[in-house]
N, C-alpha and C. Protein backbone atom coordinates (compact mmCIF):
# COMPACT_ATOMS: atom_id res chain seq x y z
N UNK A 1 95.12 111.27 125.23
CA UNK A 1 96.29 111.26 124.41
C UNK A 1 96.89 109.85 124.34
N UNK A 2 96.68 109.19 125.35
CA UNK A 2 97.44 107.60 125.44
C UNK A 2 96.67 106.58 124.30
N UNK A 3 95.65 107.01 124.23
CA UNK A 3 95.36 106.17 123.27
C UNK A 3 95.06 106.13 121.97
N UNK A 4 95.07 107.66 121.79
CA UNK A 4 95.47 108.42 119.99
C UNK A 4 96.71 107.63 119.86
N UNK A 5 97.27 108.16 120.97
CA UNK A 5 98.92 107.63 120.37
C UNK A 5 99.26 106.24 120.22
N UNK A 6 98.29 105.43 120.66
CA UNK A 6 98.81 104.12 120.01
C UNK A 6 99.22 103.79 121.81
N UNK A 7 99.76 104.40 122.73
CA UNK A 7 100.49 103.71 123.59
C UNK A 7 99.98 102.26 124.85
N UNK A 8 100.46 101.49 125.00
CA UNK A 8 100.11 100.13 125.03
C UNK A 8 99.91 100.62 126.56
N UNK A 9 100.96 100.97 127.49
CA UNK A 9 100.79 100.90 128.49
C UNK A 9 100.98 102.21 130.00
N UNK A 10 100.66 103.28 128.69
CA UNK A 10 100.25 104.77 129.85
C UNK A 10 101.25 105.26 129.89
N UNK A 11 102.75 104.50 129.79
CA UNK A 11 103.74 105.26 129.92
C UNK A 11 104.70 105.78 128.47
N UNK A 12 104.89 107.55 128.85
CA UNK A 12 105.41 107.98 127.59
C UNK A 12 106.13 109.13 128.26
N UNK A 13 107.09 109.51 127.17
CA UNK A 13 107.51 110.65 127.53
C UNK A 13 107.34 111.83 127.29
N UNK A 14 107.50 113.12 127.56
CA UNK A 14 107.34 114.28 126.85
C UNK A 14 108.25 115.57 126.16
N UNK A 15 108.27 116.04 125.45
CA UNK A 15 107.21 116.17 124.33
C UNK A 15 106.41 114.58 123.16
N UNK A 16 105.68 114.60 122.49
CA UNK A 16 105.98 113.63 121.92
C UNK A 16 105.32 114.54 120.38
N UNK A 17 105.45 114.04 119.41
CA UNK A 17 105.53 114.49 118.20
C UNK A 17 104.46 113.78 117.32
N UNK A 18 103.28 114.36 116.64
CA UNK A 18 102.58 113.68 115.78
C UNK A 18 102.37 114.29 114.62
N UNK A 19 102.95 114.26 113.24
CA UNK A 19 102.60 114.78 112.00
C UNK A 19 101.49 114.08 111.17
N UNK A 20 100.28 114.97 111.05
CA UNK A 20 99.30 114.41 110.30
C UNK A 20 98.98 115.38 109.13
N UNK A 21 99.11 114.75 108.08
CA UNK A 21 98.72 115.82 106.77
C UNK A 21 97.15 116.21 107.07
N UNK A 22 97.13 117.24 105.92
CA UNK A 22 95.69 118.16 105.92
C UNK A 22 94.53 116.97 105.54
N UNK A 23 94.78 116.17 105.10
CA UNK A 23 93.60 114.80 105.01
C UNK A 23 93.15 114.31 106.31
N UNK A 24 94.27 114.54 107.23
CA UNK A 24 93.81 113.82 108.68
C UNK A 24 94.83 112.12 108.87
N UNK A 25 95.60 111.94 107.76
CA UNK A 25 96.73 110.95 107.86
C UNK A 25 97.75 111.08 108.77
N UNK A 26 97.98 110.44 109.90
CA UNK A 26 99.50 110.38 110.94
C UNK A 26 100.32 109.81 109.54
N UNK A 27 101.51 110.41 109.61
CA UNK A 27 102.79 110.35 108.61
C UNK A 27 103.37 109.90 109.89
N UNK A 28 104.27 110.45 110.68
CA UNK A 28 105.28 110.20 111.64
C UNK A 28 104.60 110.89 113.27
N UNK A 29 105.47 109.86 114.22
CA UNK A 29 105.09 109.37 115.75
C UNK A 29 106.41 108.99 116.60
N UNK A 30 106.30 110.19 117.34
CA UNK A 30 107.53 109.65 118.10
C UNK A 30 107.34 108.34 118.80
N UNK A 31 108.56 107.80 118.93
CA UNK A 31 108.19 106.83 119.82
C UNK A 31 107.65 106.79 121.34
N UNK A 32 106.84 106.00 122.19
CA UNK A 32 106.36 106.30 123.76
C UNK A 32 107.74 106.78 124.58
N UNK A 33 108.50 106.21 124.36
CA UNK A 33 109.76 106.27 125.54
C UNK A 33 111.00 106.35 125.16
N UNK A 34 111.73 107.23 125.38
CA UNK A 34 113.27 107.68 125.03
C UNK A 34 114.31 107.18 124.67
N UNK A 35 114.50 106.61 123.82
CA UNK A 35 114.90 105.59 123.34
C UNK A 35 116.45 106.60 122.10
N UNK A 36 116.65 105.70 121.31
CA UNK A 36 118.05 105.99 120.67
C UNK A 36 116.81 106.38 119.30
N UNK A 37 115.56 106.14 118.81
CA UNK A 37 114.93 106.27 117.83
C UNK A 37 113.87 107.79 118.05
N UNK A 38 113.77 107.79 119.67
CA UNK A 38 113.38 108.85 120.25
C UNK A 38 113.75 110.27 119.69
N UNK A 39 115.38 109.48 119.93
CA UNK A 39 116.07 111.09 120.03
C UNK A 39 116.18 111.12 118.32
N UNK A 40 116.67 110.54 117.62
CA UNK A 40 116.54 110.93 115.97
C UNK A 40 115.54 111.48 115.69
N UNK A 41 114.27 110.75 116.02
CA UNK A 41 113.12 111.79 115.78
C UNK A 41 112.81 113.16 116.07
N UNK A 42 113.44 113.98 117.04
CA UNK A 42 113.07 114.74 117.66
C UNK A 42 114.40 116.29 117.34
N UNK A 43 115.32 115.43 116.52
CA UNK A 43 116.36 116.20 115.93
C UNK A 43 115.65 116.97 114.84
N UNK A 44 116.18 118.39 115.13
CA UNK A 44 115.43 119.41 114.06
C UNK A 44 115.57 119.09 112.98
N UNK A 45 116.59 118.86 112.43
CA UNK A 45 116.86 118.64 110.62
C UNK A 45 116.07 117.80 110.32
N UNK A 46 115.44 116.20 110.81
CA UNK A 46 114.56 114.84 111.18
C UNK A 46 113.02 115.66 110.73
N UNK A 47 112.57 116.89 112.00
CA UNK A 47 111.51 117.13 112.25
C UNK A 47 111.26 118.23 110.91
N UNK A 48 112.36 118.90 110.41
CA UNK A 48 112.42 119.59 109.27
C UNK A 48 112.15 118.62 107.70
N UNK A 49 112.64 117.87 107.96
CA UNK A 49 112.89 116.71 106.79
C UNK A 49 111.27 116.36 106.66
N UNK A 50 110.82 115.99 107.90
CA UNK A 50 109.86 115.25 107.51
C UNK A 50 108.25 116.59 107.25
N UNK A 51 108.36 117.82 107.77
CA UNK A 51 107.58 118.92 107.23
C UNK A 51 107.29 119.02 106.09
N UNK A 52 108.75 118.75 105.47
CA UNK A 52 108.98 119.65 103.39
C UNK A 52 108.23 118.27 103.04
N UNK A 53 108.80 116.96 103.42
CA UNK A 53 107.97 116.07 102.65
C UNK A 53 106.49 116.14 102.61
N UNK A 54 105.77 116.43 104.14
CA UNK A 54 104.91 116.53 103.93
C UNK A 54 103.63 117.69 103.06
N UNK A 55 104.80 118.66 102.98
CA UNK A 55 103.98 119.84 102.26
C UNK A 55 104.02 119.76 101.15
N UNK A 56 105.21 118.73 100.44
CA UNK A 56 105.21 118.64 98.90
C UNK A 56 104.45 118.23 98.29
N UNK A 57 104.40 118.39 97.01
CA UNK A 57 102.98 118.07 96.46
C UNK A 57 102.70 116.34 96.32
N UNK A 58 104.10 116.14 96.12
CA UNK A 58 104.55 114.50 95.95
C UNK A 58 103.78 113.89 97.37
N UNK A 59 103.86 114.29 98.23
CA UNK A 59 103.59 113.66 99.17
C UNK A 59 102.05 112.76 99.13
N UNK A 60 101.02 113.53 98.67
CA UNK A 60 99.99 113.14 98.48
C UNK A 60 99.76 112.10 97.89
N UNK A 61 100.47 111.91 96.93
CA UNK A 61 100.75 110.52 96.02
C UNK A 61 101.17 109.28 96.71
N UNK A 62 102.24 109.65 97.47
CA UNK A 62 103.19 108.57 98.43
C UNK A 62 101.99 107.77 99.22
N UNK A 63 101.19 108.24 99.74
CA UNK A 63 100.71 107.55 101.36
C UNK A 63 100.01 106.52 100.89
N UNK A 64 100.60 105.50 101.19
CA UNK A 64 99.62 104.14 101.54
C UNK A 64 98.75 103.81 102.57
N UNK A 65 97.51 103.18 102.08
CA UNK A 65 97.28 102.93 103.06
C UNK A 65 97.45 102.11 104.68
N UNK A 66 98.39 101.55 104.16
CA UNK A 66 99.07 100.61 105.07
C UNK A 66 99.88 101.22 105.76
N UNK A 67 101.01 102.50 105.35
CA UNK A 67 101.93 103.13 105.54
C UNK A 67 101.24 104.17 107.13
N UNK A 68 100.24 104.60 106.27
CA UNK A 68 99.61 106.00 107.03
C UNK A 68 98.10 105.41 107.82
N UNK A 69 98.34 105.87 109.07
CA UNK A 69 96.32 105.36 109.51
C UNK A 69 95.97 106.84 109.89
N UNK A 70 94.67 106.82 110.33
CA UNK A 70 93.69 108.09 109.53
C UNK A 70 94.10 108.12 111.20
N UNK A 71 94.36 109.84 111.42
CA UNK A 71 93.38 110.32 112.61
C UNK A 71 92.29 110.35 113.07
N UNK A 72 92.22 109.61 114.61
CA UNK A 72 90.96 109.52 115.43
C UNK A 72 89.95 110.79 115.50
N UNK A 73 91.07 112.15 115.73
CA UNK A 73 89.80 113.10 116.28
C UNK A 73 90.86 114.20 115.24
N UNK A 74 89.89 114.55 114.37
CA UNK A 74 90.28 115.76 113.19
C UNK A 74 89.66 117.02 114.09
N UNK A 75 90.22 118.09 113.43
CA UNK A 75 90.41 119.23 114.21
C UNK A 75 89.33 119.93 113.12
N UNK A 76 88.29 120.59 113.79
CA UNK A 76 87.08 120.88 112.99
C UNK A 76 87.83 122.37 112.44
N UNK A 77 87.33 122.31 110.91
CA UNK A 77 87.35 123.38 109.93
C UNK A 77 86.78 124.66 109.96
């Protein structure tokens, strides 16, 4: 998990949060450690907000590639 997640140096906290659309794109990542950006993320309305975007149809359109990087290990079909 430490190193899907990007984390530099082993330490993180838990839960941590990863939204990846049905393509296999990370959209949003909590941050490693508890922080003031931590906790916004992890606020329901935040974690709600960022669901609808992702289920909308718009969404598909939005993702850059720069924006979004592909998931390491896709979850077989």
């Amino acid at each position: 998990m430490v190193s899907f997640m990007g984390f530099k140096d082993g330490r993180f906290v838990v839960p941590q949060l990863v939204m990846i659309d049905k393509e296999g794109y990370i959209h949003y990542q909590t941050p490693a450690l508890e922080d003031k950006a931590w906790d916004e993320q992890m606020k329901e309305e935040v974690i709600r907000q960022h669901i609808e975007e992702l289920l909308s149809p718009v969404s598909a359109n939005k993702r850059s590639p720069a924006a979004s990087r592909s998931a390491a290990v896709r979850k077989p079909s």
